[in-house]
C-alpha atoms as a PDB file:
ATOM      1  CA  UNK A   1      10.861  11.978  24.306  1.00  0.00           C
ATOM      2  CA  UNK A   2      10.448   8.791  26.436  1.00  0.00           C
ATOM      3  CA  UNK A   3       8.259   6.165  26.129  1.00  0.00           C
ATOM      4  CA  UNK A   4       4.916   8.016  26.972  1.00  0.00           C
ATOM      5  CA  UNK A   5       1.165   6.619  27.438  1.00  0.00           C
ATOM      6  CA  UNK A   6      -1.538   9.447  28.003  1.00  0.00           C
ATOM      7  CA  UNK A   7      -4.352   6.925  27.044  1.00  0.00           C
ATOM      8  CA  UNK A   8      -6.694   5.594  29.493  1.00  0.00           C
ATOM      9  CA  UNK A   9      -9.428   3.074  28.689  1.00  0.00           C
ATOM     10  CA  UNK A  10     -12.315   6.011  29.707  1.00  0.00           C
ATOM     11  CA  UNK A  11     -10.483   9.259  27.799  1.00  0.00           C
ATOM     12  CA  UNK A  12     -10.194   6.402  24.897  1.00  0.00           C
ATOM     13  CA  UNK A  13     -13.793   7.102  24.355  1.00  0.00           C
ATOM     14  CA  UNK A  14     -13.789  10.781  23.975  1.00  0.00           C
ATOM     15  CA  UNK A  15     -13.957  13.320  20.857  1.00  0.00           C
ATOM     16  CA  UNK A  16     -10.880  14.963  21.115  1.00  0.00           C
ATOM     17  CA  UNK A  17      -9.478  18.065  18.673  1.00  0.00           C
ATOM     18  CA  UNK A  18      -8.445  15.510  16.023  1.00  0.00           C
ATOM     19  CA  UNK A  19     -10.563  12.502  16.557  1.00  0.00           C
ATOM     20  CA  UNK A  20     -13.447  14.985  15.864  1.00  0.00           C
ATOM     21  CA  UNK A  21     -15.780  11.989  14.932  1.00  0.00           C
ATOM     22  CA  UNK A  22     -19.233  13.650  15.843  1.00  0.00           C
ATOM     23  CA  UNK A  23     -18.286  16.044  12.214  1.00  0.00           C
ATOM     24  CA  UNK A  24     -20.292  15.207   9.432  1.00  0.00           C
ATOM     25  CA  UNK A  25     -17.638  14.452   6.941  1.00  0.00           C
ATOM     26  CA  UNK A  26     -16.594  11.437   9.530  1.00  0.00           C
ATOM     27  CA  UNK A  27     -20.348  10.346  10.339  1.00  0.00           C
ATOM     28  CA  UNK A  28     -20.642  10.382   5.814  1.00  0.00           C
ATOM     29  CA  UNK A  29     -17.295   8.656   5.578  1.00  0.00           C
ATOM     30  CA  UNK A  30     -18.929   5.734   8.191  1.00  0.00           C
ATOM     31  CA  UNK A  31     -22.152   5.156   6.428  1.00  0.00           C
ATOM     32  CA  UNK A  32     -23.259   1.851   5.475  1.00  0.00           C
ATOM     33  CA  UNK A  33     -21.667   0.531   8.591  1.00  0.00           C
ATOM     34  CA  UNK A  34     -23.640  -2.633  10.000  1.00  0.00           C
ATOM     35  CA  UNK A  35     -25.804  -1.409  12.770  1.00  0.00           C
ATOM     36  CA  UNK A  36     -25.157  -2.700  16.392  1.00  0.00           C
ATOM     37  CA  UNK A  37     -28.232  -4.964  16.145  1.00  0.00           C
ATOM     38  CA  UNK A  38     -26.731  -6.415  12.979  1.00  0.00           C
ATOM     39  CA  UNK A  39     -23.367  -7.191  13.814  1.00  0.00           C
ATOM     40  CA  UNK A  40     -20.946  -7.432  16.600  1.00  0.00           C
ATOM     41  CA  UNK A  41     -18.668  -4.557  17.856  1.00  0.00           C
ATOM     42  CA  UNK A  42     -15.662  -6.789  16.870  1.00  0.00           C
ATOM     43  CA  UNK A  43     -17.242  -7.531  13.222  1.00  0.00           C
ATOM     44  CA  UNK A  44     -18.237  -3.635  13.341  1.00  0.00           C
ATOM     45  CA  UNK A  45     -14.099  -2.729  13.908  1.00  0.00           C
ATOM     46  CA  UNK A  46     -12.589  -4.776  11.438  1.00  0.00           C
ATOM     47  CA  UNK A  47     -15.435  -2.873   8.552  1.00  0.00           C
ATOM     48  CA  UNK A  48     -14.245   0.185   9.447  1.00  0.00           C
ATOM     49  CA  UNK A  49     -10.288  -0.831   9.263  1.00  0.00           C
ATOM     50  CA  UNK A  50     -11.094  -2.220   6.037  1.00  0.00           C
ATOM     51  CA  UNK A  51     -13.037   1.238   4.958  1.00  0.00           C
ATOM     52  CA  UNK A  52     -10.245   2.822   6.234  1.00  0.00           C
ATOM     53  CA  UNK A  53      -7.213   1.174   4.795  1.00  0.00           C
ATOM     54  CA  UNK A  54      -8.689   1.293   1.270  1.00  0.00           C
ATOM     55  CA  UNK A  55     -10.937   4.320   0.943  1.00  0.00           C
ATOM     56  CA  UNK A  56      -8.532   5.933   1.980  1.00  0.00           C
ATOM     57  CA  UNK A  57      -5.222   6.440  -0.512  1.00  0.00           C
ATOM     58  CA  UNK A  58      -2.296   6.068   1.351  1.00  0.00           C
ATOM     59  CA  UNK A  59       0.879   8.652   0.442  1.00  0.00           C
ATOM     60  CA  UNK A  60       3.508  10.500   2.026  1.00  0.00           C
ATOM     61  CA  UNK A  61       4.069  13.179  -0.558  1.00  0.00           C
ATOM     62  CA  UNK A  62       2.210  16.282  -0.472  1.00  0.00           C
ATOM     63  CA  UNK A  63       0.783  15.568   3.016  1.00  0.00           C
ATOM     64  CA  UNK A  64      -1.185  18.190   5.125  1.00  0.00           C
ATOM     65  CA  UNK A  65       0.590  18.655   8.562  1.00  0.00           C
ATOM     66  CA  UNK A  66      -1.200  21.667   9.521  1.00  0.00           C
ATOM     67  CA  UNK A  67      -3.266  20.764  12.750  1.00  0.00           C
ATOM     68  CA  UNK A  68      -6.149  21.559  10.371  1.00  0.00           C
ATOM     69  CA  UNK A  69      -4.871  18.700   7.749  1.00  0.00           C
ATOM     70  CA  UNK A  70      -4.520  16.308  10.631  1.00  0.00           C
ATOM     71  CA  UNK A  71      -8.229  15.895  11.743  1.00  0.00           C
ATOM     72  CA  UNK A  72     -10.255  13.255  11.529  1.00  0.00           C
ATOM     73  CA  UNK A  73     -12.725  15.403   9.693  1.00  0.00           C
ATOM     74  CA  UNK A  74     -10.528  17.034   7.098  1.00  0.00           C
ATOM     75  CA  UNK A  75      -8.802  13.200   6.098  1.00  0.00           C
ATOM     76  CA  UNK A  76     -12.800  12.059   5.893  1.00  0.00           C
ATOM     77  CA  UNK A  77     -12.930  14.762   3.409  1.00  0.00           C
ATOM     78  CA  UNK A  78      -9.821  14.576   1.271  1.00  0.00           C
ATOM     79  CA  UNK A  79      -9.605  11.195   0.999  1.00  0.00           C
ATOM     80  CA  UNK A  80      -5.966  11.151   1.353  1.00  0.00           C
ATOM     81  CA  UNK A  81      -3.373  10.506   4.072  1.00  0.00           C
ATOM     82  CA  UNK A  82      -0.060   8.908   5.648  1.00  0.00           C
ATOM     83  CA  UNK A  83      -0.116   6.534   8.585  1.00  0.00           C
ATOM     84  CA  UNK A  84      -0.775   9.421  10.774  1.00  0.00           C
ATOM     85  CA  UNK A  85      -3.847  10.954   9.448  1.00  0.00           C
ATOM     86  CA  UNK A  86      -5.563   7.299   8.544  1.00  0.00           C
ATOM     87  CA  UNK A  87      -4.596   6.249  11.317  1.00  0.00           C
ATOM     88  CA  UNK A  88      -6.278   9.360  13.430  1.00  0.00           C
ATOM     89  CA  UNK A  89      -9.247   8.530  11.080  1.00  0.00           C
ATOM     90  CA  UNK A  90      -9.464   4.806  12.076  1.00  0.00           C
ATOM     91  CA  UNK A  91      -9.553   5.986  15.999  1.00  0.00           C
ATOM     92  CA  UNK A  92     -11.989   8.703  15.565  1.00  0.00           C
ATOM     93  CA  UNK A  93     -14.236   5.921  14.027  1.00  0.00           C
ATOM     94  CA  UNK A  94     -14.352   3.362  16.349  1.00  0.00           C
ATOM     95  CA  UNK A  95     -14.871   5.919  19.410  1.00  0.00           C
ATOM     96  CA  UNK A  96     -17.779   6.956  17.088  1.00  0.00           C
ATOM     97  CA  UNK A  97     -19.726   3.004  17.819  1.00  0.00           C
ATOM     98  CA  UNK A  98     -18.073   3.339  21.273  1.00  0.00           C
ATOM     99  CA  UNK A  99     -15.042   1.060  21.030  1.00  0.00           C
ATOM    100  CA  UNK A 100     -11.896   2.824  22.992  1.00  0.00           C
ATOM    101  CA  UNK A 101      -8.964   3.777  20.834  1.00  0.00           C
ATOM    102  CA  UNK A 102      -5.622   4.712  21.255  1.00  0.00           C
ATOM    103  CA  UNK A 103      -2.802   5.637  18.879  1.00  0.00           C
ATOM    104  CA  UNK A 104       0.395   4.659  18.825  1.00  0.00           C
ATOM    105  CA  UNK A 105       3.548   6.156  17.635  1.00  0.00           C
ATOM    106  CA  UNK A 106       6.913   4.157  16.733  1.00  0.00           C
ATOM    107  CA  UNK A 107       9.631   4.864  14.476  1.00  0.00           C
ATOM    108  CA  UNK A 108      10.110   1.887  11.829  1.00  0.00           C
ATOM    109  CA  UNK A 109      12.741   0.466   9.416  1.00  0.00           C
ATOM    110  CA  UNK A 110      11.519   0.205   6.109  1.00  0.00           C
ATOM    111  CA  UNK A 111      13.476  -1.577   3.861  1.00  0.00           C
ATOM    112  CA  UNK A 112      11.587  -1.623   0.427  1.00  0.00           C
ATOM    113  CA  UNK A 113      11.613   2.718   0.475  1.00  0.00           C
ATOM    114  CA  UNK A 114      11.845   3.927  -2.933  1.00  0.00           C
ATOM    115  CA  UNK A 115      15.965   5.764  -3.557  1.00  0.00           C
ATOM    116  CA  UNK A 116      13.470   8.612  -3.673  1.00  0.00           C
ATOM    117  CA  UNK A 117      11.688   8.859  -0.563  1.00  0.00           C
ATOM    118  CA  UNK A 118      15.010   7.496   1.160  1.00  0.00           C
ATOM    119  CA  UNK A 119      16.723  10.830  -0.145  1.00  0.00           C
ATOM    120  CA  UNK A 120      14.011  12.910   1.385  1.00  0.00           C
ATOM    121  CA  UNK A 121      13.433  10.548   4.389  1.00  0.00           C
ATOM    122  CA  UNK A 122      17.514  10.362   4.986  1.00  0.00           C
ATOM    123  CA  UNK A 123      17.386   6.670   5.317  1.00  0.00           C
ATOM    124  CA  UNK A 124      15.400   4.025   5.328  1.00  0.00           C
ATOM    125  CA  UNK A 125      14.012   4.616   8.986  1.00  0.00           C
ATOM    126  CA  UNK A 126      11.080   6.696   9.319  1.00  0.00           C
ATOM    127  CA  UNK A 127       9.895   8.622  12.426  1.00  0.00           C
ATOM    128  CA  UNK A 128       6.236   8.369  13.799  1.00  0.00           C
ATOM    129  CA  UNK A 129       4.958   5.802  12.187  1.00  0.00           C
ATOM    130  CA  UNK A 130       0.970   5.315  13.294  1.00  0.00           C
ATOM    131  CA  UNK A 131      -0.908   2.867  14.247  1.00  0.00           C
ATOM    132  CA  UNK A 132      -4.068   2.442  16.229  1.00  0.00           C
ATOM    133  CA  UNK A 133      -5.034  -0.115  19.255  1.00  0.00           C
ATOM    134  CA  UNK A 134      -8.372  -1.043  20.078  1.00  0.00           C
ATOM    135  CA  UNK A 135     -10.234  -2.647  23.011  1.00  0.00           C
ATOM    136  CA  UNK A 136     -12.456  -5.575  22.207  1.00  0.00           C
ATOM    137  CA  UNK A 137     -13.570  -7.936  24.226  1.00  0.00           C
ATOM    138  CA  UNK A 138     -11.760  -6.756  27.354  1.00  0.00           C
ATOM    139  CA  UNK A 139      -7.933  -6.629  25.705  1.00  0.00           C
ATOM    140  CA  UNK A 140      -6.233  -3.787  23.660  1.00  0.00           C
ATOM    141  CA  UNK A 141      -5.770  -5.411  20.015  1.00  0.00           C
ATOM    142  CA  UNK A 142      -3.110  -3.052  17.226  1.00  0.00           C
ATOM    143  CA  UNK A 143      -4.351  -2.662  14.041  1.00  0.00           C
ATOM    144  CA  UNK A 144      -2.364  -0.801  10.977  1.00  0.00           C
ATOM    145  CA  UNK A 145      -5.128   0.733   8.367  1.00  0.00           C
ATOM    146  CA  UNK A 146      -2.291   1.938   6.923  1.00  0.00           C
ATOM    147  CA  UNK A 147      -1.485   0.709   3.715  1.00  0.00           C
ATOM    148  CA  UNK A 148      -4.577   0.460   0.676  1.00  0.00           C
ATOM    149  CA  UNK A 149      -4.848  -2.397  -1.324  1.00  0.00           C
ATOM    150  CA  UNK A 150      -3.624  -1.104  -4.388  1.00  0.00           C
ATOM    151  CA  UNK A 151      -0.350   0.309  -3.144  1.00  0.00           C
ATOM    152  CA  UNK A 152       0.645  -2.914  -1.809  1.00  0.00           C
ATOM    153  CA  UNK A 153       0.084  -4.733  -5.148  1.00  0.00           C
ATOM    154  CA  UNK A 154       2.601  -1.509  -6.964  1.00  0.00           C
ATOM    155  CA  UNK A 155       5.333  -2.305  -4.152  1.00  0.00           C
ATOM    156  CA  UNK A 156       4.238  -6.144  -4.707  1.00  0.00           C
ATOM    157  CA  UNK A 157       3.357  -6.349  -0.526  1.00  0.00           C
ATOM    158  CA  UNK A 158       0.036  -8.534   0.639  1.00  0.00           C
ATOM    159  CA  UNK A 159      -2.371  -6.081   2.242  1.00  0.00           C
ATOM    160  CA  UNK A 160      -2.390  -6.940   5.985  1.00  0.00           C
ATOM    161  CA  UNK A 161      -5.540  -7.673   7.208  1.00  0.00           C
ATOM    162  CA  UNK A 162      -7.396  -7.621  10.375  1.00  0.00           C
ATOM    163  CA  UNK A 163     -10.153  -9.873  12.162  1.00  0.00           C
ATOM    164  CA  UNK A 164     -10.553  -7.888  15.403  1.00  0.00           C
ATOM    165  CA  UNK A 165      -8.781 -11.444  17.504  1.00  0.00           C
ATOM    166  CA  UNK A 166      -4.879 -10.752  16.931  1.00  0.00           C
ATOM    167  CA  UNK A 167      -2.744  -7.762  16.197  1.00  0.00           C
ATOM    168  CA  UNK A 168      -2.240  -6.349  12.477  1.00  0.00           C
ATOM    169  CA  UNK A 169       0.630  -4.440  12.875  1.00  0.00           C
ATOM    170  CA  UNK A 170       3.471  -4.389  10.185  1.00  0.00           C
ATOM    171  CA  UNK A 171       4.565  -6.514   7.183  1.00  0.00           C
ATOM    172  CA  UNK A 172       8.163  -8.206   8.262  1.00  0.00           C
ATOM    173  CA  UNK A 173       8.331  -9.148   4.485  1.00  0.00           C
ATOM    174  CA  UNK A 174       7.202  -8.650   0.894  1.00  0.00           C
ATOM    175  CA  UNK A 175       5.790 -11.346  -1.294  1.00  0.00           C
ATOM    176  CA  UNK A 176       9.237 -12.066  -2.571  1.00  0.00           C
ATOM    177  CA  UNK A 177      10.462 -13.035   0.816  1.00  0.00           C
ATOM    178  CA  UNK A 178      12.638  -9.081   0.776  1.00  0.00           C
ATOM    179  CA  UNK A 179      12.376  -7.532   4.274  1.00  0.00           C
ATOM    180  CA  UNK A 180       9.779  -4.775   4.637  1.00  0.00           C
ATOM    181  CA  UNK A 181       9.096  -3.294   8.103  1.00  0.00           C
ATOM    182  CA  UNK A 182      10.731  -3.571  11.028  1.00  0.00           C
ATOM    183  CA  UNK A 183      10.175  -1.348  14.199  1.00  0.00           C
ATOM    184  CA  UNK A 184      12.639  -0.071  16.196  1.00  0.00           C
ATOM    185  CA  UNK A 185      11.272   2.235  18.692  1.00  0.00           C
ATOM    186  CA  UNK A 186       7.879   3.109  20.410  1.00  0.00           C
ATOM    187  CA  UNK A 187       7.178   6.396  21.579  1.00  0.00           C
ATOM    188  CA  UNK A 188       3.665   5.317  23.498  1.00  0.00           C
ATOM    189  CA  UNK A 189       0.003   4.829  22.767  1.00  0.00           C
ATOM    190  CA  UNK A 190      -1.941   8.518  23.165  1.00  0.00           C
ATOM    191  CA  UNK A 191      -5.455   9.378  23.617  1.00  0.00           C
ATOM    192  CA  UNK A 192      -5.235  12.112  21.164  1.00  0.00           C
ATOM    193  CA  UNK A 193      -2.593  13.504  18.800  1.00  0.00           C
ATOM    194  CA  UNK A 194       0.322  14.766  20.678  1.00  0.00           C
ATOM    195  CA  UNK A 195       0.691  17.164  17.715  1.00  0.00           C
ATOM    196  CA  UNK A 196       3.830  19.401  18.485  1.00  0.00           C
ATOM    197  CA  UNK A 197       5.929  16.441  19.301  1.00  0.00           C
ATOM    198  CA  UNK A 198       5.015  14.253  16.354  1.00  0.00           C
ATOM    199  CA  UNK A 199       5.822  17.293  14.386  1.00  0.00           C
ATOM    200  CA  UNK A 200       8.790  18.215  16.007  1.00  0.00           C
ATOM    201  CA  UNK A 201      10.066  14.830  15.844  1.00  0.00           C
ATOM    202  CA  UNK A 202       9.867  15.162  11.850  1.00  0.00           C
ATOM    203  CA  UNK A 203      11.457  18.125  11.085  1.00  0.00           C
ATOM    204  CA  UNK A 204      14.150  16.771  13.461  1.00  0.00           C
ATOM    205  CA  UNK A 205      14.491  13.578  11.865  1.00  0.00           C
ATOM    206  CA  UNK A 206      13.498  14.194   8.095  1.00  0.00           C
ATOM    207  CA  UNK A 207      14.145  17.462   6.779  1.00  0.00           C
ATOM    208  CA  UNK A 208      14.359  17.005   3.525  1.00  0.00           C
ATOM    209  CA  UNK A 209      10.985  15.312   3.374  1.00  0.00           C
ATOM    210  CA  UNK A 210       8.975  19.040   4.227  1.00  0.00           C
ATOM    211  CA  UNK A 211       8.333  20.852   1.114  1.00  0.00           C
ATOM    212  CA  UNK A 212       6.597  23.819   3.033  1.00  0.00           C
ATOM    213  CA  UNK A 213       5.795  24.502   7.108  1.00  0.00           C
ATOM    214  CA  UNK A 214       3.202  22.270   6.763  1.00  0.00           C
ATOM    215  CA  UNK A 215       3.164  19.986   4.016  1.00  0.00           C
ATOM    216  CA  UNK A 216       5.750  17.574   3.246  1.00  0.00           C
ATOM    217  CA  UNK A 217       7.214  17.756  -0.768  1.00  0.00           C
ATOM    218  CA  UNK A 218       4.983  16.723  -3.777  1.00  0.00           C
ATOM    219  CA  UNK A 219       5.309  13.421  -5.417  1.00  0.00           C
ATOM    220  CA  UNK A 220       3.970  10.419  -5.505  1.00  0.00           C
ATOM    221  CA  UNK A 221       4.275   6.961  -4.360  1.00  0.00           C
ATOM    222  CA  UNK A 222       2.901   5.070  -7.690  1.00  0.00           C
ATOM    223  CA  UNK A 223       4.955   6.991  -9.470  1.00  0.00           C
ATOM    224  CA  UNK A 224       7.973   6.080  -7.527  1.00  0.00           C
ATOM    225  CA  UNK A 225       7.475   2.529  -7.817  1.00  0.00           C
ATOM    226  CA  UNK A 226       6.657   3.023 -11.612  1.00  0.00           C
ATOM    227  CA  UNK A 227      10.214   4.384 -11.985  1.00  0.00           C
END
């Protein structure tokens, strides 16, 4: 597939069938926010990446595909997800307080992969890697809620953070100066999930990581590190 956009600024706005965020399990999963009298729609964005990237447990293993598995509502609920489903969660959210959101698919070299997940994976480069972009203050800023604070301390990474001002998009290295992330391709930035293609794309490209139609194989990412 080319490099695609489907995302306008309006239909960045708009619940969609997997940023679902007028469900209850995404309005519960947003309480506490700061109201809009309280705080700043830029202040109000980088809460909700930070709810997002750790109250959310990041993992590959065992992860719901089904179109089901991949809405905002359902990843609210489980409390569990890859890049793709937090980072459908993160988008859903800020369309919720009325900040536009896009997401954006690339496929990414990552360098510090457990041997396991590189067996499954076939490699160390990983298709569909998710990420979402934001509009604040008139520009389109990336942010990555991707990666929880306590899985970057196992695979000894700093969290990356966000302020709302400059992109957040991938660590280029670990704390030991190793090489981490790098991307290599991206696919576009979409309004909504283009479901069939991300999924297509994966079976294509990893195989060996599906442990059923729909859900990739069981495992676990602390354990992996944990040897």
């Amino acid at each position: 597939m080319s490099k695609h956009d489907t995302a306008t600024a309006d239909s960045g706005l708009r619940a969609t069938e997997f940023l679902d965020f007028h469900a209850t399990e995404v309005q519960a999963f947003m309480a506490g926010i700061p109201g809009d009298q309280e705080a700043t729609p830029r202040e109000r964005a980088v809460w909700l990446y930070y709810r997002v990237r750790d109250r959310i447990r990041y993992e590959i293993y065992d992860a719901d595909l089904s179109r089901d598995g991949m809405r905002a509502s359902r990843i609210a609920a489980s409390g569990t997800g890859m890049c793709l489903h937090k980072s459908v969660l993160y988008a859903a959210c800020l369309r919720a307080i009325g900040l536009p959101s896009r997401l954006v698919l690339t496929d990414v070299r990552n360098h510090l992969a457990s041997p396991r997940l590189k067996t499954h994976l076939g490699g160390d480069v990983f298709h569909q890697h998710c990420l979402t972009s934001v509009r604040l203050d008139g520009r389109w800023i990336r942010a990555t809620p991707v990666f929880n604070r306590t899985l970057c301390r196992l695979y000894g990474m700093a969290p990356l953070e966000f302020d709302g001002l400059a992109d957040s998009v991938h660590h280029p290295y670990d704390q030991t100066g190793r090489r981490h992330m790098e991307f290599l391709r991206e696919h576009g930035e979409f309004d909504d999930l283009p479901y069939e293609f991300v999924i297509g794309d994966l079976r294509a490209a990893h195989p060996g990581l599906f442990g059923s139609r729909v859900r990739l194989r069981p495992g676990s990412l602390e354990a992996d590190v944990a040897g």
